[in-house]
C-alpha atoms as a PDB file:
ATOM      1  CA  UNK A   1     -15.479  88.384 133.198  1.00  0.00           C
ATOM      2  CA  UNK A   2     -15.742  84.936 131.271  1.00  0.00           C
ATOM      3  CA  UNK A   3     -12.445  82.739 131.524  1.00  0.00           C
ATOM      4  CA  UNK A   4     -11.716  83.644 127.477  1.00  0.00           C
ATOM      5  CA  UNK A   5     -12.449  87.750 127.645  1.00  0.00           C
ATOM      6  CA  UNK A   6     -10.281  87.335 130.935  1.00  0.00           C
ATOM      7  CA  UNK A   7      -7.238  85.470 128.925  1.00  0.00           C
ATOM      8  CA  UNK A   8      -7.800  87.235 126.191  1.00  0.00           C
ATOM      9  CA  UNK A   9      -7.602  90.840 128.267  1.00  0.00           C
ATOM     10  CA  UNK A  10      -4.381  89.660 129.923  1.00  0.00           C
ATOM     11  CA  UNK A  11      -2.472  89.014 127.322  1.00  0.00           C
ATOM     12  CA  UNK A  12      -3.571  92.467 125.134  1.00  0.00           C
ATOM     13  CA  UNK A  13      -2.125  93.895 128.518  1.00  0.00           C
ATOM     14  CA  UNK A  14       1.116  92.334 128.615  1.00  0.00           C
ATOM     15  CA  UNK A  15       1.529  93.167 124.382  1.00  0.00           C
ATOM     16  CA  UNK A  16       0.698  96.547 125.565  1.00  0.00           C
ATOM     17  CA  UNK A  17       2.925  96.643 127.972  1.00  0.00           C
ATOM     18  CA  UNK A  18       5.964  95.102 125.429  1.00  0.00           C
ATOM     19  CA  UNK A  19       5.230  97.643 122.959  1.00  0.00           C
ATOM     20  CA  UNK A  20       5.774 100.242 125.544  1.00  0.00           C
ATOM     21  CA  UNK A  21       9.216  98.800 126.209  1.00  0.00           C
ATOM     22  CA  UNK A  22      11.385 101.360 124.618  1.00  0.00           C
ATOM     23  CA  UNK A  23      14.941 101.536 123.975  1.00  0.00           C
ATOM     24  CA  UNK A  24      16.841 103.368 126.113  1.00  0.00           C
ATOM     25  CA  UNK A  25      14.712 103.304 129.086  1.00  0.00           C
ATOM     26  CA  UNK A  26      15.658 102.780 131.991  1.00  0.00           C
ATOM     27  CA  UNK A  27      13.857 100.591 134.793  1.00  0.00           C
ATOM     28  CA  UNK A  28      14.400  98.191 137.189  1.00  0.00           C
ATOM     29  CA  UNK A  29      13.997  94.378 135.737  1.00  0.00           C
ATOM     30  CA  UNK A  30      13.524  91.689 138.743  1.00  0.00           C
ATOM     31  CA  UNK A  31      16.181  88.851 138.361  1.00  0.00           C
ATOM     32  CA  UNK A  32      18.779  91.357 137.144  1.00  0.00           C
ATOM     33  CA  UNK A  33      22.209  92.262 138.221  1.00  0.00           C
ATOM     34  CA  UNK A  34      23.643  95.870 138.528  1.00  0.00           C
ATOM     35  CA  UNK A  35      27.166  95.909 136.304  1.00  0.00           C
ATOM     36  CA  UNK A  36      25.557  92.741 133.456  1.00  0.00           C
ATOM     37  CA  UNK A  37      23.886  92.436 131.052  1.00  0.00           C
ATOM     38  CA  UNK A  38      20.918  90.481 130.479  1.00  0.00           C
ATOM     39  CA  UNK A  39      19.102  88.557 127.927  1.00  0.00           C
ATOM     40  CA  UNK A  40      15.861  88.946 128.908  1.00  0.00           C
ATOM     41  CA  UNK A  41      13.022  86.088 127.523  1.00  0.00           C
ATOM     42  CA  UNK A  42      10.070  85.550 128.208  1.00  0.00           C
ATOM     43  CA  UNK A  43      10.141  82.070 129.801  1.00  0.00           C
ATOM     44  CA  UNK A  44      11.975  78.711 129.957  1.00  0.00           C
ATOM     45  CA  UNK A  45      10.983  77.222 127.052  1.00  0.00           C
ATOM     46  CA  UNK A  46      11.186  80.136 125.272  1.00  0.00           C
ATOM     47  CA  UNK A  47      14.848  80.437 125.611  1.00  0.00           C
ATOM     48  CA  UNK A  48      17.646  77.680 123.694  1.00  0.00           C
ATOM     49  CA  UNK A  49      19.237  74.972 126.147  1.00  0.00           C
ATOM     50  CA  UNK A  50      23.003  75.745 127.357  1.00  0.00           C
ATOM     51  CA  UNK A  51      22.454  79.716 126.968  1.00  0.00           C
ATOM     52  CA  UNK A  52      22.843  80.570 130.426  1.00  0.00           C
ATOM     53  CA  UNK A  53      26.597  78.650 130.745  1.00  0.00           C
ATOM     54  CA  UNK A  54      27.274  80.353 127.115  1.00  0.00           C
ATOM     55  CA  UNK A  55      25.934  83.891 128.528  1.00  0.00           C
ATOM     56  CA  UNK A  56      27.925  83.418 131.720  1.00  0.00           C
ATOM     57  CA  UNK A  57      31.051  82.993 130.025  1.00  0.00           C
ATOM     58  CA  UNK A  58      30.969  86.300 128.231  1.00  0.00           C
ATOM     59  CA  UNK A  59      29.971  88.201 131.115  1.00  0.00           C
ATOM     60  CA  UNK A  60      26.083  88.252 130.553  1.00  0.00           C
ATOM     61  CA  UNK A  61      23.125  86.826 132.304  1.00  0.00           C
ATOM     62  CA  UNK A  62      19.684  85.410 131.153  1.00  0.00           C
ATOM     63  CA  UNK A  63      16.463  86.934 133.170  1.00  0.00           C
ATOM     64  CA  UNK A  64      12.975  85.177 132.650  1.00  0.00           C
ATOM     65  CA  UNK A  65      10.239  88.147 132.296  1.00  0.00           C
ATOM     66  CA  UNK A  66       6.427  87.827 131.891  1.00  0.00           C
ATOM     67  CA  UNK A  67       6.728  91.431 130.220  1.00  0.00           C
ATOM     68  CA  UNK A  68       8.604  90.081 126.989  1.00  0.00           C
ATOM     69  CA  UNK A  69       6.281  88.578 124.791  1.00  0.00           C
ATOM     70  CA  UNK A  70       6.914  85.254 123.223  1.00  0.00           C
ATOM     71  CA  UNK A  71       9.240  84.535 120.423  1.00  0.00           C
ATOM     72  CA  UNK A  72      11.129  87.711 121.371  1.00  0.00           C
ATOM     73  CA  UNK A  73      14.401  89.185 123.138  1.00  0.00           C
ATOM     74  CA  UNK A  74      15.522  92.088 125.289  1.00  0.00           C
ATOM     75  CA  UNK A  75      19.090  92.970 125.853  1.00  0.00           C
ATOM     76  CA  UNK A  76      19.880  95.470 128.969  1.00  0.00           C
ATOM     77  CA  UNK A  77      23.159  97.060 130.209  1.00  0.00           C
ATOM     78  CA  UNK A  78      24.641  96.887 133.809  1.00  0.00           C
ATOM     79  CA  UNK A  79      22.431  99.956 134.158  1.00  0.00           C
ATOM     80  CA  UNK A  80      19.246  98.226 133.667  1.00  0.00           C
ATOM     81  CA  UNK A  81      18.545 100.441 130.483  1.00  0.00           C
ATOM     82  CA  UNK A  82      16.810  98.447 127.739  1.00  0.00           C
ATOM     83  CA  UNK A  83      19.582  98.844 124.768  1.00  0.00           C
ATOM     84  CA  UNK A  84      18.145  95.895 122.244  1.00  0.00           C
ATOM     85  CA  UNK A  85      15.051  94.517 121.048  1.00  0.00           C
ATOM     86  CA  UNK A  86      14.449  91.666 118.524  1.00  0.00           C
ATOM     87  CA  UNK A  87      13.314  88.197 118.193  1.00  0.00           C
ATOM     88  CA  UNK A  88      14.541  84.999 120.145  1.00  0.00           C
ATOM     89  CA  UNK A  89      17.647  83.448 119.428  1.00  0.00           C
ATOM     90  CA  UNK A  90      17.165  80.214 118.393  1.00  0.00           C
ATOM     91  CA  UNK A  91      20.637  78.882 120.075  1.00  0.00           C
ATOM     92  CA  UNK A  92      23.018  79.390 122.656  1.00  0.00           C
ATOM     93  CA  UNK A  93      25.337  80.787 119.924  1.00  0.00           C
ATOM     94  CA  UNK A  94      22.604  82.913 118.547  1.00  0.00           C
ATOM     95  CA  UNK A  95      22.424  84.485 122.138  1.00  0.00           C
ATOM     96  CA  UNK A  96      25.892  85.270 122.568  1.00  0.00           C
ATOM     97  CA  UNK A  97      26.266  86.666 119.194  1.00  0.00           C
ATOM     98  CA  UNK A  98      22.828  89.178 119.930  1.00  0.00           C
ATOM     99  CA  UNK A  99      25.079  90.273 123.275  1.00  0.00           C
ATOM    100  CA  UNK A 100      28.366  90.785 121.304  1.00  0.00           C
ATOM    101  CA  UNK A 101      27.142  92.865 118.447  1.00  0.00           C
ATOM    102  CA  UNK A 102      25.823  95.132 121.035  1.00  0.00           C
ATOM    103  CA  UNK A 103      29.012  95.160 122.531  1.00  0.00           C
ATOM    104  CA  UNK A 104      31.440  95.337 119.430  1.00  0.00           C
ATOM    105  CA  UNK A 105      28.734  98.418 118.772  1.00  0.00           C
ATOM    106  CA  UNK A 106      29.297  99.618 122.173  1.00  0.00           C
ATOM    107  CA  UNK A 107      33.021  99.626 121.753  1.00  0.00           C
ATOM    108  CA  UNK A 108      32.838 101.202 118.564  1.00  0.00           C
ATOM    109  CA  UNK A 109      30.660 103.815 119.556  1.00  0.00           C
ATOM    110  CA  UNK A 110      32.808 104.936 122.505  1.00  0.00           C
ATOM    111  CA  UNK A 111      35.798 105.157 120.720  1.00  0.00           C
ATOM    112  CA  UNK A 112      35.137 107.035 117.459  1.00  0.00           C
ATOM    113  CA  UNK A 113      31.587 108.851 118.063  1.00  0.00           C
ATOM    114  CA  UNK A 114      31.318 109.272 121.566  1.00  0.00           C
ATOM    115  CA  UNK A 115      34.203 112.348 121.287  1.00  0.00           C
ATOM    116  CA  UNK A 116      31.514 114.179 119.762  1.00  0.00           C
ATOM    117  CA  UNK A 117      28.028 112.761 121.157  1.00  0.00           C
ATOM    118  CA  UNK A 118      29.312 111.724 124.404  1.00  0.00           C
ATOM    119  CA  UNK A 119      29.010 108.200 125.744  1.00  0.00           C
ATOM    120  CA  UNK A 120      25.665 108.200 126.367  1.00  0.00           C
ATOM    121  CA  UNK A 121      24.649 109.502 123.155  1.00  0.00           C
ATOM    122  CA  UNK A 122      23.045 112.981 124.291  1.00  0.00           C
ATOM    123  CA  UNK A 123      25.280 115.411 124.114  1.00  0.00           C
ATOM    124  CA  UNK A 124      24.321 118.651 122.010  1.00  0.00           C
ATOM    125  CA  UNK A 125      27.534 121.165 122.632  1.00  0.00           C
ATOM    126  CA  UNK A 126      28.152 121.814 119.062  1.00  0.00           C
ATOM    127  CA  UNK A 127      25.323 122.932 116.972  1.00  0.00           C
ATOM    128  CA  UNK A 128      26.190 120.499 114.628  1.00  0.00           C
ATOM    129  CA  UNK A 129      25.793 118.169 116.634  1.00  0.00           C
ATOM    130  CA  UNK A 130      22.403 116.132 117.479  1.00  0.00           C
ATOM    131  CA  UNK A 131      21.490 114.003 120.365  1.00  0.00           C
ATOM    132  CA  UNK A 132      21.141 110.217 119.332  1.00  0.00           C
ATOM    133  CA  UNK A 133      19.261 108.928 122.476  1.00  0.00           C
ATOM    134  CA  UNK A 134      16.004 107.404 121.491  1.00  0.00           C
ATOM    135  CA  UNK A 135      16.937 107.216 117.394  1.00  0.00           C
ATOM    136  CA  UNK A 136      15.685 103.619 117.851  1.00  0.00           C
ATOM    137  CA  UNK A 137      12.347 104.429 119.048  1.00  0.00           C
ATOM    138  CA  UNK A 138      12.075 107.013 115.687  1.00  0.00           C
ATOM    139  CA  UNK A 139      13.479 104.959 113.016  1.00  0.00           C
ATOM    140  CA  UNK A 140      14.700 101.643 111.925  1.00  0.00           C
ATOM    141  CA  UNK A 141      18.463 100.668 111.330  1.00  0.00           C
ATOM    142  CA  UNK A 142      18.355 101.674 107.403  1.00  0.00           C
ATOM    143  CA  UNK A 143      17.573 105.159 108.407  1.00  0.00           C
ATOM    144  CA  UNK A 144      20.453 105.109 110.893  1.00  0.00           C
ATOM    145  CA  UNK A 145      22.804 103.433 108.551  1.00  0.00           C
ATOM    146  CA  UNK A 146      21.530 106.457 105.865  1.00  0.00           C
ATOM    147  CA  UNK A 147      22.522 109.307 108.251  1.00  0.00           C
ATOM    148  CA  UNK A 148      26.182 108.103 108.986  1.00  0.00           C
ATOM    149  CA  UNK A 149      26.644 108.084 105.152  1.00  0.00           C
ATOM    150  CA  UNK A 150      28.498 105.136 104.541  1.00  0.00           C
ATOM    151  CA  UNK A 151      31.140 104.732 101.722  1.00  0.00           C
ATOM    152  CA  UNK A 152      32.555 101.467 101.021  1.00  0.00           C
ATOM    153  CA  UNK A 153      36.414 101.939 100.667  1.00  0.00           C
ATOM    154  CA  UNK A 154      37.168  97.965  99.683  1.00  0.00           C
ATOM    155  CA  UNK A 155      35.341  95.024 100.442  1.00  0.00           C
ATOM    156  CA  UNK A 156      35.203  95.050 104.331  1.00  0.00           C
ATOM    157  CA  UNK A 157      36.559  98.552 104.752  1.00  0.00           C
ATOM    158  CA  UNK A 158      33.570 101.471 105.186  1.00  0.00           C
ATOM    159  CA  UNK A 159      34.094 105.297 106.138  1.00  0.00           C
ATOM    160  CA  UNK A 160      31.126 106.378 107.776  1.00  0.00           C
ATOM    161  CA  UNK A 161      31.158 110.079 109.065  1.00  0.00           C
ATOM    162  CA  UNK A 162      34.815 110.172 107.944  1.00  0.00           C
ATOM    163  CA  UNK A 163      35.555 106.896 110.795  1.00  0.00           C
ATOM    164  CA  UNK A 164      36.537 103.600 109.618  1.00  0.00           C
ATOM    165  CA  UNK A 165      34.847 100.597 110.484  1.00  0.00           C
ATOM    166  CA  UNK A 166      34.669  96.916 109.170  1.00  0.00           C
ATOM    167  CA  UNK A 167      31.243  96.139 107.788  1.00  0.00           C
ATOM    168  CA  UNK A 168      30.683  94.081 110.934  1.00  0.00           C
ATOM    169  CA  UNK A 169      31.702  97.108 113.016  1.00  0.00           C
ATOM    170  CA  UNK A 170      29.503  99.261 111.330  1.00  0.00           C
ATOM    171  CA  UNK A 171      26.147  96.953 111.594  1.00  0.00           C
ATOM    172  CA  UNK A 172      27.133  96.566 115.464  1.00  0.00           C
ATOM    173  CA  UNK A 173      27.471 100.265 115.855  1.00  0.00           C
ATOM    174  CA  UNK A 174      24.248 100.763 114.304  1.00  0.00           C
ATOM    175  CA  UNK A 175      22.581  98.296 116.944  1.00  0.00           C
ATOM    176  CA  UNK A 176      24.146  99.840 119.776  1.00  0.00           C
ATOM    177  CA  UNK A 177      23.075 103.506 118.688  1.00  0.00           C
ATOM    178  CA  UNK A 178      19.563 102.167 117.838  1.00  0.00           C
ATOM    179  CA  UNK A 179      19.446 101.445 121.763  1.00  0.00           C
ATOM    180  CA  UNK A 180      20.716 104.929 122.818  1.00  0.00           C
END
């Protein structure tokens, strides 16, 4: 194989390999820690100066994988489970913000859905209720957003599924159960 079919066969295997990435999975990721998060990018450069200090500080962790194309972002839970996918922040702000509004969506989940869905998303034991692990793989977050049938109350005040949530609680609640 010529150097250019060889470059250009490597990297349609790792794309490959990042579109098979898919939320909710769970794997091992080198460079990881069990009980953290991670940002995972897919180099040095690729990721904003000061985000590891700014990570660190909220609990989180940066990993450096060759399987996350460029330009783009995976966040994982102390489980290793792949929970959030979506382009690079730009910042060490941007970073920590992409970790919080999975965990404000994480917090939100657990304390007014998971009665009913359980905490990881998959429990059936009504039959009115439906499993939400791997909605994100299936549909986008306006689809998700549809099915919780939002109603804005005031301003910043939404009832979704009879719940309350800010409008910033609901978007975050809608990333975490994307990643489910």
């Amino acid at each position: 194989m010529t150097r250019p079919a060889a470059s250009i066969f490597f990297l349609a295997t790792l794309l490959m390999a990042a579109a098979e990435l898919r939320l909710g999975e769970r794997r091992p990721w080198p460079g990881a820690e069990a009980g953290r998060p991670a940002l995972i990018f897919a180099g040095e450069p690729a990721w904003p100066a000061g985000v590891g200090p700014r990570l660190e500080a909220v609990g989180a962790m940066v990993v450096i994988s060759a399987e996350v194309p460029a330009g783009k972002a995976l966040l994982i839970d102390g489980r290793g489970i792949l929970r959030r996918k979506g382009p690079a922040p730009e910042s060490a702000e941007e970073a920590v913000a992409f970790v919080k509004e999975w965990e404000l969506g994480r917090a939100s989940f657990l304390n007014r859905c998971a009665r009913c869905h359980g905490e990881d998303g998959a429990d059936t034991g009504s039959p009115y209720i439906r499993a939400l692990t791997g909605i994100g793989n299936r549909m986008n977050a306006m689809p998700i957003r549809a099915k919780l049938f939002p109603t804005v109350v005031q301003p910043d005040y939404i009832t979704a599924r009879g719940e309350p949530f800010t409008a910033q609680e609901l978007d975050a609640l809608i990333v975490f159960v994307a990643g489910l």
